[in-house]
C-alpha atoms as a PDB file:
ATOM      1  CA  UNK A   1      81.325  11.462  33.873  1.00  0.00           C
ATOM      2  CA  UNK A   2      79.192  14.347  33.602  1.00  0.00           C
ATOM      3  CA  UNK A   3      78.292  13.933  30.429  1.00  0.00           C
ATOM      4  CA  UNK A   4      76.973  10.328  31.155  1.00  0.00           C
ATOM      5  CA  UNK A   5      75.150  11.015  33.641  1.00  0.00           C
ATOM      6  CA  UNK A   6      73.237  13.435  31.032  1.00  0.00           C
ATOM      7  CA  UNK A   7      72.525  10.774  28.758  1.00  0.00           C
ATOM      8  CA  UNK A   8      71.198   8.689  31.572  1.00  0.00           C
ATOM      9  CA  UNK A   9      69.105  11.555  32.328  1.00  0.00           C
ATOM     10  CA  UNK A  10      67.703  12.068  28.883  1.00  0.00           C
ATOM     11  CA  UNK A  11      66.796   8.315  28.329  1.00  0.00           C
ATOM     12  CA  UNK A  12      64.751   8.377  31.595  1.00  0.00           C
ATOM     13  CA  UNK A  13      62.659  11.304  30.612  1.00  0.00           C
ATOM     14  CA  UNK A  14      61.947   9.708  27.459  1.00  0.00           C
ATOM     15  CA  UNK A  15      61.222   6.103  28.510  1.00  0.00           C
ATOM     16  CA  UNK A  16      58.774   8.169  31.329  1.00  0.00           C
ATOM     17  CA  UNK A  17      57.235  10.129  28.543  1.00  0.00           C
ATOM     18  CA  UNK A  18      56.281   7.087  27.015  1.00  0.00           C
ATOM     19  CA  UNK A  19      55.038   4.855  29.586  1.00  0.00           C
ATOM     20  CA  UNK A  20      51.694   6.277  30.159  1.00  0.00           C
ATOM     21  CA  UNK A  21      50.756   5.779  26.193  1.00  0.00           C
ATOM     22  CA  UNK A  22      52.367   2.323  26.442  1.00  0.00           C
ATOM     23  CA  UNK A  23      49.742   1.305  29.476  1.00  0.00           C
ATOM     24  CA  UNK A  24      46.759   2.712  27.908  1.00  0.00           C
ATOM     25  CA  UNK A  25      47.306   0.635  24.653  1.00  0.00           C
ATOM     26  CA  UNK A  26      47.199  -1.994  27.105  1.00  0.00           C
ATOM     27  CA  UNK A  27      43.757  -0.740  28.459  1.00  0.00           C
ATOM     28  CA  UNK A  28      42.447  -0.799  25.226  1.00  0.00           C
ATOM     29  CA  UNK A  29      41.918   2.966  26.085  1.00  0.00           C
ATOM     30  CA  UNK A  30      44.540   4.405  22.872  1.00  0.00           C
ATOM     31  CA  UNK A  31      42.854   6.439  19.906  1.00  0.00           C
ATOM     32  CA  UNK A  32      40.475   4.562  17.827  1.00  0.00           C
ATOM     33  CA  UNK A  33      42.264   3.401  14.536  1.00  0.00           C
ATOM     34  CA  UNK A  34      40.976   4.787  11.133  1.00  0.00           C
ATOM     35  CA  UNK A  35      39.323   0.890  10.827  1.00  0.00           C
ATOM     36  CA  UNK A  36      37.455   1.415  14.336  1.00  0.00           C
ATOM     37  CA  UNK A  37      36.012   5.019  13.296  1.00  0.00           C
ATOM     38  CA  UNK A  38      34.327   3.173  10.647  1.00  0.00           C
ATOM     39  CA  UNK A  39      30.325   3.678  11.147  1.00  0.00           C
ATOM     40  CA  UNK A  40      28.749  -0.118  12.466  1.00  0.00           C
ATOM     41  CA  UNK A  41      26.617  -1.264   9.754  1.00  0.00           C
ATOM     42  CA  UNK A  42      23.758  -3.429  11.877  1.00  0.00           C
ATOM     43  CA  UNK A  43      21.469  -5.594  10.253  1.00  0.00           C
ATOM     44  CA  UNK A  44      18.563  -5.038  12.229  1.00  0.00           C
ATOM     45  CA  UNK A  45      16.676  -3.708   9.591  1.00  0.00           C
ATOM     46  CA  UNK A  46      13.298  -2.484  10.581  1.00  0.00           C
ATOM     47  CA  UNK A  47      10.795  -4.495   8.119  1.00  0.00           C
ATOM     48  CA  UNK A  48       9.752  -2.164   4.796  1.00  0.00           C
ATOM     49  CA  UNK A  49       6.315  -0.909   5.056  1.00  0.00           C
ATOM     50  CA  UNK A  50       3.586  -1.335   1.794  1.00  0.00           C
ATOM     51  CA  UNK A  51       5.348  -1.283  -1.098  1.00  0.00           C
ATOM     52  CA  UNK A  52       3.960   1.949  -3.747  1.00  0.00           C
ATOM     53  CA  UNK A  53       4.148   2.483  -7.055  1.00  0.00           C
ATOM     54  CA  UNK A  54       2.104   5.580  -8.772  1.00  0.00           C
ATOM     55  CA  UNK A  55      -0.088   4.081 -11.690  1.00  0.00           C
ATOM     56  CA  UNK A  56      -0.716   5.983 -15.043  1.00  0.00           C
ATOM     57  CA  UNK A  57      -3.706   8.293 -15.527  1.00  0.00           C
ATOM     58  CA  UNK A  58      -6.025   7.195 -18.112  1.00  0.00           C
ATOM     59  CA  UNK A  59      -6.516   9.531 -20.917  1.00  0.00           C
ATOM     60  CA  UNK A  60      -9.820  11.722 -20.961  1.00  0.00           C
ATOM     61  CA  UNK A  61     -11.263   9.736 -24.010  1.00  0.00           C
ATOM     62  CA  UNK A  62     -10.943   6.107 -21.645  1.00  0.00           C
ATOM     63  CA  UNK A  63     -11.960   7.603 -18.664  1.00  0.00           C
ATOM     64  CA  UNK A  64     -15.573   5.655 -17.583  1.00  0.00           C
ATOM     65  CA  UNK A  65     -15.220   3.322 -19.808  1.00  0.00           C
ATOM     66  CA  UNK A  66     -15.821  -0.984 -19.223  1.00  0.00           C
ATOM     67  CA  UNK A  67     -13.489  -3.538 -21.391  1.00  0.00           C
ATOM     68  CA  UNK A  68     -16.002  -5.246 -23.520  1.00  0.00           C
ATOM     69  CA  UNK A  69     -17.507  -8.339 -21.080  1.00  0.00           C
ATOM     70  CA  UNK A  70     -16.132  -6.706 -17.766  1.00  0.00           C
ATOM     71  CA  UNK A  71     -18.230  -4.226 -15.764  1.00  0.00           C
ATOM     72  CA  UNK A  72     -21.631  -3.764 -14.843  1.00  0.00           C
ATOM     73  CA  UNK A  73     -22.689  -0.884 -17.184  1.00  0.00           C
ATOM     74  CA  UNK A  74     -24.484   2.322 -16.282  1.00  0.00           C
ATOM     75  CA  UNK A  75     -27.751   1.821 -15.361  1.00  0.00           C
ATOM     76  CA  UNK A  76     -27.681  -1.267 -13.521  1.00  0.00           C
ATOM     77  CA  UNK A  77     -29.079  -1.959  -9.976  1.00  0.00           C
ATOM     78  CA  UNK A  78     -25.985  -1.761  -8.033  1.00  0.00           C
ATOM     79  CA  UNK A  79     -25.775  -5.592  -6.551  1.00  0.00           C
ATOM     80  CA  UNK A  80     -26.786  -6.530  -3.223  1.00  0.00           C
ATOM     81  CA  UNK A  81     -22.995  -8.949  -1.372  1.00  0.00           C
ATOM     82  CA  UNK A  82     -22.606  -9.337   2.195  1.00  0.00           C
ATOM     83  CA  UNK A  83     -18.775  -8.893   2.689  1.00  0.00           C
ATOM     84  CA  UNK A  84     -16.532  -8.371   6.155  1.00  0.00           C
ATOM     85  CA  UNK A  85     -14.517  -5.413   6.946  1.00  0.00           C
ATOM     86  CA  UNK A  86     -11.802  -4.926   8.218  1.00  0.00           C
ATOM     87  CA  UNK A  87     -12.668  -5.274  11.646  1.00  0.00           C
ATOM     88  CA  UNK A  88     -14.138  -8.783  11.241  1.00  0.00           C
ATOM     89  CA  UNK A  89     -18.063  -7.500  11.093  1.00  0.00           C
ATOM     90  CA  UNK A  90     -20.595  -8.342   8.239  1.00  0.00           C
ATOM     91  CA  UNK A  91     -21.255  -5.272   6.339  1.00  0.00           C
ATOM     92  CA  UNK A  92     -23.959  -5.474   3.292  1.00  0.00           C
ATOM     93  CA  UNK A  93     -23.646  -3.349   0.511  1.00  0.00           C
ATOM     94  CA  UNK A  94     -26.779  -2.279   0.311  1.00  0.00           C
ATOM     95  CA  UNK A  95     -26.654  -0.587   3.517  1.00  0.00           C
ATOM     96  CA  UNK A  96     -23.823   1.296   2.783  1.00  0.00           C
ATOM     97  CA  UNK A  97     -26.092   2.581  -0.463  1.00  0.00           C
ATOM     98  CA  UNK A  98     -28.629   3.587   1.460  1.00  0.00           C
ATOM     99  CA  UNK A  99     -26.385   6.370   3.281  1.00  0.00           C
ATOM    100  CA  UNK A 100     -25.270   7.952   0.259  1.00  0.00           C
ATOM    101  CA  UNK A 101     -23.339   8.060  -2.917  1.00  0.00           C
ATOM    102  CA  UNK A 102     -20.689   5.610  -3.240  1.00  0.00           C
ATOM    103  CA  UNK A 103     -17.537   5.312  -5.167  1.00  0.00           C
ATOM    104  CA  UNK A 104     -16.653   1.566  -5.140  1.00  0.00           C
ATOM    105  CA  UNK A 105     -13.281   0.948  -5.430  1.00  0.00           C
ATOM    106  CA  UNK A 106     -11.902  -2.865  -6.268  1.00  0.00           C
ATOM    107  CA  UNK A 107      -8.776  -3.414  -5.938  1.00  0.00           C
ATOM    108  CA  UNK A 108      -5.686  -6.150  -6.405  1.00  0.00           C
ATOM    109  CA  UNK A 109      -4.731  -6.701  -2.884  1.00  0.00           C
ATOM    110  CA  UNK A 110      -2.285  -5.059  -0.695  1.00  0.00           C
ATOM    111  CA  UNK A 111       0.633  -6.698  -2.102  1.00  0.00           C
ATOM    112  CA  UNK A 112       0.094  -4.751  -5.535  1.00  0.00           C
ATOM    113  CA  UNK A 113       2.365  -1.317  -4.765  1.00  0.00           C
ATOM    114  CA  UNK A 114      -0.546   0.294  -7.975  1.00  0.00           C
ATOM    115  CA  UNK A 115      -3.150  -0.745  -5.213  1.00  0.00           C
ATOM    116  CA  UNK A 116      -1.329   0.713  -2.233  1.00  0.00           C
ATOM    117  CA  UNK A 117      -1.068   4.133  -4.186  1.00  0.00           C
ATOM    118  CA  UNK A 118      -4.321   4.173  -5.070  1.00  0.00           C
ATOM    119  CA  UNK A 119      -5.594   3.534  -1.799  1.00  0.00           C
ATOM    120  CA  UNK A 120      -3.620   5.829  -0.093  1.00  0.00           C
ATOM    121  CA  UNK A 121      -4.304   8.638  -2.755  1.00  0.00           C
ATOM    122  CA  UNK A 122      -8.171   7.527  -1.604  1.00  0.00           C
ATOM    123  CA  UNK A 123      -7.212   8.246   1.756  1.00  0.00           C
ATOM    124  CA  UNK A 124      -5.574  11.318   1.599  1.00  0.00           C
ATOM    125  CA  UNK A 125      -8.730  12.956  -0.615  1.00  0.00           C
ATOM    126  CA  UNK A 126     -11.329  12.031   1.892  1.00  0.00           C
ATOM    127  CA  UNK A 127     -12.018  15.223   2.569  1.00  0.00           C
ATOM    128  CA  UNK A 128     -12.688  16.643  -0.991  1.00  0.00           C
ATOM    129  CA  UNK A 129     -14.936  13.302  -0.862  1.00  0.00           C
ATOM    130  CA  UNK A 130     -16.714  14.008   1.945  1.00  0.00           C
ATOM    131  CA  UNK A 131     -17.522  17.139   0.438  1.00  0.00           C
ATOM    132  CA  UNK A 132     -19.753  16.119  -2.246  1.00  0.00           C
ATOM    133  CA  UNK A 133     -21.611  13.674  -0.049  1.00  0.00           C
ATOM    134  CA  UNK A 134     -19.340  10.511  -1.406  1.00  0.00           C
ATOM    135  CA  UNK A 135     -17.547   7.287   0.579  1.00  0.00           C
ATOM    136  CA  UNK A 136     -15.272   5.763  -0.956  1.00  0.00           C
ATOM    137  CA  UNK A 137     -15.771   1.856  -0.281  1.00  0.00           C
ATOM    138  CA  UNK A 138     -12.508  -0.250  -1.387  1.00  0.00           C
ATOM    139  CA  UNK A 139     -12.842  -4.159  -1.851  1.00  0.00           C
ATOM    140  CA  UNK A 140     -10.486  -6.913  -2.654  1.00  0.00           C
ATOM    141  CA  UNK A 141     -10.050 -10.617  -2.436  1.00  0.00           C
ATOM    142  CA  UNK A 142      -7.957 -10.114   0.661  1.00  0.00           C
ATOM    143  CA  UNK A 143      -8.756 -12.202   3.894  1.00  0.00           C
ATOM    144  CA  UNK A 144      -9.786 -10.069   6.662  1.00  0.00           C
ATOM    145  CA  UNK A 145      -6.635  -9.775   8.452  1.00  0.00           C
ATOM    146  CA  UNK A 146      -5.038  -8.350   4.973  1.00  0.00           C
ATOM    147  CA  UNK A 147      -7.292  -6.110   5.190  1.00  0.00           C
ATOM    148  CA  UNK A 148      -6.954  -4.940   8.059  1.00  0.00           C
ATOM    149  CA  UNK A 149      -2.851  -4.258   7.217  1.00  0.00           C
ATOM    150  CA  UNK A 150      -4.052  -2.232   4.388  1.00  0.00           C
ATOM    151  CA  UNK A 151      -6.435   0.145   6.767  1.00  0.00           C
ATOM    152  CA  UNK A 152      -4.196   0.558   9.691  1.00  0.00           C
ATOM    153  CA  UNK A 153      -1.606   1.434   6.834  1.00  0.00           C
ATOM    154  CA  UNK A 154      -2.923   4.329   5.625  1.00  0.00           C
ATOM    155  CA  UNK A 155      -5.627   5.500   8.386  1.00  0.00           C
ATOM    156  CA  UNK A 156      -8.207   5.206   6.388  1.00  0.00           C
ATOM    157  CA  UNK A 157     -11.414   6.374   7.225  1.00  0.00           C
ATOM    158  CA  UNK A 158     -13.578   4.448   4.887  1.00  0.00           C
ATOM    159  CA  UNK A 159     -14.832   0.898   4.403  1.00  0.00           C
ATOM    160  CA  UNK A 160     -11.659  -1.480   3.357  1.00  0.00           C
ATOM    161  CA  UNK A 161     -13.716  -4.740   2.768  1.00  0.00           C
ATOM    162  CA  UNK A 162     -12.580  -8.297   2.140  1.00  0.00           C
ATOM    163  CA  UNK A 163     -14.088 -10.776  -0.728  1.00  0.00           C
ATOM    164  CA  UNK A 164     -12.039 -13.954  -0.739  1.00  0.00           C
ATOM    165  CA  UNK A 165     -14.950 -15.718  -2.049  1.00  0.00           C
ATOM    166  CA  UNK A 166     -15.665 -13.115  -5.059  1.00  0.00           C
ATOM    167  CA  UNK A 167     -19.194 -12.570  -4.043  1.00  0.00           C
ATOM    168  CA  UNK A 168     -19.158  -8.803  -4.978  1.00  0.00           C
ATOM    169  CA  UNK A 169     -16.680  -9.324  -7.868  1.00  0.00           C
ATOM    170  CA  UNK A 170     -18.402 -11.754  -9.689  1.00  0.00           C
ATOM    171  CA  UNK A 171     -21.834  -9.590  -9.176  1.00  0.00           C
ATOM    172  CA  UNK A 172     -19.561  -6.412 -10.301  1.00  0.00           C
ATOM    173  CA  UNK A 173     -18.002  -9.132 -13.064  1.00  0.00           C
ATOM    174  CA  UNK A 174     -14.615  -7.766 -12.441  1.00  0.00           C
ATOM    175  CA  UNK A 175     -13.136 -11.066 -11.526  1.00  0.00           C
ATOM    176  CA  UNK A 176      -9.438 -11.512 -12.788  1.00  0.00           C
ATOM    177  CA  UNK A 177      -8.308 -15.585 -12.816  1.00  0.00           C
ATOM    178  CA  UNK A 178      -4.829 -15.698 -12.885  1.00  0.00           C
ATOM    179  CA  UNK A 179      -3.095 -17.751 -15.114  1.00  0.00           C
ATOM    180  CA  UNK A 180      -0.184 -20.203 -13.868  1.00  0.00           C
ATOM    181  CA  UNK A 181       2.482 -18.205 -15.867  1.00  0.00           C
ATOM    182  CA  UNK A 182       1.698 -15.058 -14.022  1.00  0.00           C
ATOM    183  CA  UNK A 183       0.921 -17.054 -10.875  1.00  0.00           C
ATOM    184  CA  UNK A 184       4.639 -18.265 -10.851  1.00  0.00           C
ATOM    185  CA  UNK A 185       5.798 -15.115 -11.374  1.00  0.00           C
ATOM    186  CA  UNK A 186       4.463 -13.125  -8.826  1.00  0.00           C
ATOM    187  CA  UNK A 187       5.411 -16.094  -6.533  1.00  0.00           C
ATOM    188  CA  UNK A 188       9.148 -15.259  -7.529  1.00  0.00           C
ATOM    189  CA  UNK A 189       8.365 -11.687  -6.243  1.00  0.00           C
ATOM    190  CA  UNK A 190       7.419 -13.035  -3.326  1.00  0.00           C
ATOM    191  CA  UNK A 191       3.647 -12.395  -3.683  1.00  0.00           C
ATOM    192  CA  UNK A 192       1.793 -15.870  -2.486  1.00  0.00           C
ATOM    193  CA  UNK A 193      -2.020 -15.093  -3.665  1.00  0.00           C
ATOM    194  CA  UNK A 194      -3.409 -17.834  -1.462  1.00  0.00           C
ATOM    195  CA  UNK A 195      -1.819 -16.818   1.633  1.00  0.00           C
ATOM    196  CA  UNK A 196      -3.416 -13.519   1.059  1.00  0.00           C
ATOM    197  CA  UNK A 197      -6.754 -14.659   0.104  1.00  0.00           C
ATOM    198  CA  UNK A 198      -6.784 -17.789   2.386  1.00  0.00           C
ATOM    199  CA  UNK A 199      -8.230 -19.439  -0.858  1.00  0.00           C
ATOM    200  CA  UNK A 200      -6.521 -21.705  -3.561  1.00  0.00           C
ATOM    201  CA  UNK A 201      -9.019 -20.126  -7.143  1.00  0.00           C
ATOM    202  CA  UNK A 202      -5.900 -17.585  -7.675  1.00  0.00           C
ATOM    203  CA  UNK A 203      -8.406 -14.813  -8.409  1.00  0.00           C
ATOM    204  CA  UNK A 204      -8.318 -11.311  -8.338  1.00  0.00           C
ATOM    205  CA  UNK A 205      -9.907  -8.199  -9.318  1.00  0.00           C
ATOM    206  CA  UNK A 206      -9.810  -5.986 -12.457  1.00  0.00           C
ATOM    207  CA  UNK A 207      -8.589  -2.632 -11.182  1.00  0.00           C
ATOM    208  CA  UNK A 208     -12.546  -1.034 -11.371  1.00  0.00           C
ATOM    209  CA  UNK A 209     -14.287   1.875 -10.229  1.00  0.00           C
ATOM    210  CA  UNK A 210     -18.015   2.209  -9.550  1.00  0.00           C
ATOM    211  CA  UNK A 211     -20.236   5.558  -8.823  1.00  0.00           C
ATOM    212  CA  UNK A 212     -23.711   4.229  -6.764  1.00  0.00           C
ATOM    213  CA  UNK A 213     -25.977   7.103  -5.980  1.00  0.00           C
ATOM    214  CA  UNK A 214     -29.113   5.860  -4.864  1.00  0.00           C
ATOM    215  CA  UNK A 215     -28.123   2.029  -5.372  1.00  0.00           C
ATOM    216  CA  UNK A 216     -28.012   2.706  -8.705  1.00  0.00           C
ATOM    217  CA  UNK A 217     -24.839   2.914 -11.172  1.00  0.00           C
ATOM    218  CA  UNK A 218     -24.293   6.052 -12.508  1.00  0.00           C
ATOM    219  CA  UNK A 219     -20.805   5.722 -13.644  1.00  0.00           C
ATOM    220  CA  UNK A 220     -18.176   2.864 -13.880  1.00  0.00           C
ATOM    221  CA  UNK A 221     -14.685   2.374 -15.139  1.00  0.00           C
ATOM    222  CA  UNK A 222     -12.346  -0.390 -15.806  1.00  0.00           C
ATOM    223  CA  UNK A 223      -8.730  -1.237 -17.490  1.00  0.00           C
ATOM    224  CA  UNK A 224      -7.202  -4.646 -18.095  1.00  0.00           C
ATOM    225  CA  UNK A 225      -3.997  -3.093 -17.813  1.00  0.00           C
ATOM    226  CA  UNK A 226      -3.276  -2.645 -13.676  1.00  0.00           C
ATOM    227  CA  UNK A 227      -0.789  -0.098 -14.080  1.00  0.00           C
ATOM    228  CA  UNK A 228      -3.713   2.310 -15.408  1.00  0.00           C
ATOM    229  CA  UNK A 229      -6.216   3.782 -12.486  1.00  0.00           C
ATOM    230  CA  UNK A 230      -7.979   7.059 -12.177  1.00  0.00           C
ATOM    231  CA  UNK A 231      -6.319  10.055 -10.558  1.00  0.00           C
ATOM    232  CA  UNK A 232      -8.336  11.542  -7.491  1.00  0.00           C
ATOM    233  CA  UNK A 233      -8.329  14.924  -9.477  1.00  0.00           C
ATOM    234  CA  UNK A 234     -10.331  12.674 -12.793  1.00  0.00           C
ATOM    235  CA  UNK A 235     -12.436  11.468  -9.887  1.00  0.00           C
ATOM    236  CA  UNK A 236     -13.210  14.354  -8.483  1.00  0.00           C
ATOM    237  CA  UNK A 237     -14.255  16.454 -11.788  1.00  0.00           C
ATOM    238  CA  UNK A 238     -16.530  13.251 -12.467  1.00  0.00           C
ATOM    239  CA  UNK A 239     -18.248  13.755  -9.461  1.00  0.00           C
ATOM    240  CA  UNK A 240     -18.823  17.460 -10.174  1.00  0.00           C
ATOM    241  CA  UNK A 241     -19.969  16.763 -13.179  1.00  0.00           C
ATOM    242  CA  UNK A 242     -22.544  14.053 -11.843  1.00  0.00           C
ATOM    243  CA  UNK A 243     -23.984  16.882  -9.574  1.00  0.00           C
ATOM    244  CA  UNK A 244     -21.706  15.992  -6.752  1.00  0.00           C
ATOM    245  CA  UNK A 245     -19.939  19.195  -6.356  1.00  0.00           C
ATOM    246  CA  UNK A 246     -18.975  20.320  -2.933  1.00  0.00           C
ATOM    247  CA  UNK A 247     -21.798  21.969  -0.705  1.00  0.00           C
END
C-alpha cells in the first residue's frame, strides 16, 4: 500500500512539473526554435544611390590632347550657349567667363558611374579649385531635373548645367551620336537615353575638358574612350602650370 501510494506521488510531481511548459507551448510563449532565430531577411530595400566607377588616368604624353575632328583647339574664342542649371534658371556661358577662369567639364550623364566619379572627384577638390581662382562648370545632355539628381548627389557647389539640345556641345564639337548597337545595349542595362535627355537624337558628349581664362581657351582635352578622364591631381598641376597656382 505504501509503496503505491509513492508511485502515485511521484507521477503527480512529474505531470505538475510539466504542466506549466505544456501551457506556454500553447501560448506560443516556448523558446524560439533554431528556424525562428533565423535573422528576417526584408525586402524593403532602400533604392541604390549613383552608381561609380573610377575611370583610368590618361598618361602624361595624352594629357591635353583633342582626337583629330573633336575639340575646339587652343586658342579659340571660348563659345557663347545659353544653357539651364540645375535649378531651372538660364545661365549664359559667357557670364560665367567673365568671373574667372573656368574648367569646363562635359560629361555623359548621370547614369554613366565614369561620370558620377568624375563629378564627385570635382566636388570633393573644390577647394584646391577655388584656390587658384578656377570653377569648375560641368555640362551634359541631361534634362534639368537629371541634373538636378546629379547636384543634390554630391553637394556640389558649382554650375551642373543641362544641354538636351547640344547647343554648347556642338559649339565645343564634342557631340557623341550613339549608334543603335550601343543604344540597345545600354537599354539592356537599364540606361533609357531619351528619358534622360527628354529628347529622341540619342546624343551624348565626348568625355572633354576645357580651361577658359578670359573667354579664351587655353587648354582642352578629350578621349573617345569614356573610361579615360583626367585625375584632379593632372588637373591641378595643369593649372599650376598655366599660372593658376594657389594664392
Amino acid at each position: 500500500m505504501l509503496r503505491s501510494t509513492t508511485v502515485i506521488a511521484v507521477m503527480l510531481a512529474v505531470s505538475c512539473s510539466k504542466g506549466p511548459e505544456t501551457s506556454n507551448e500553447a501560448a506560443g510563449s516556448a523558446q524560439p526554435s533554431a528556424e525562428a532565430k533565423k535573422p528576417r531577411i526584408t525586402t524593403n530595400k532602400k533604392p541604390e544611390g549613383p552608381r561609380f566607377k573610377e575611370s583610368d588616368a590618361p598618361p602624361d604624353g595624352k594629357l591635353g590632347i583633342l582626337p583629330e575632328g573633336i575639340g575646339l583647339p587652343i586658342g579659340n574664342e571660348a563659345p557663347e550657349a545659353a544653357l539651364k542649371d540645375a535649378d531651372g534658371k538660364s545661365v549664359q556661358l559667357s557670364e560665367l567667363y567673365e568671373k574667372g577662369a573656368v574648367l569646363l567639364v562635359f560629361y555623359r550623364g548621370g547614369w554613366c558611374p565614369y561620370c558620377n566619379f568624375q563629378v564627385r572627384a570635382l566636388a570633393k577638390g573644390m577647394e584646391e579649385f577655388k584656390k587658384r581662382g578656377v570653377m569648375p562648370v560641368v555640362v551634359s545632355v541631361d534634362k534639368v531635373d537629371e541634373a538636378t539628381k546629379t547636384k543634390k548627389a554630391y553637394d556640389i557647389e558649382f554650375p551642373t548645367l543641362s544641354d538636351p539640345k547640344l547647343v554648347a556641345h556642338e559649339a565645343y564639337r564634342v557631340v557623341n551620336e550613339v549608334d543603335d548597337k550601343t543604344y540597345k545595349k545600354l537599354g539592356g542595362y537599364g540606361i533609357d537615353l531619351e528619358k534622360s535627355s527628354g529628347e529622341k537624337h540619342h546624343k551624348i558628349a565626348v568625355p572633354a575638358i576645357f580651361l577658359i581664362v578670359d573667354g579664351l581657351i587655353k587648354w582642352a582635352h578629350a578621349d573617345t574612350d569614356y573610361k579615360v578622364r583626367p585625375k584632379n591631381e593632372q588637373l591641378l598641376a595643369m593649372l599650376d602650370s598655366k599660372g593658376l597656382a594657389p594664392k
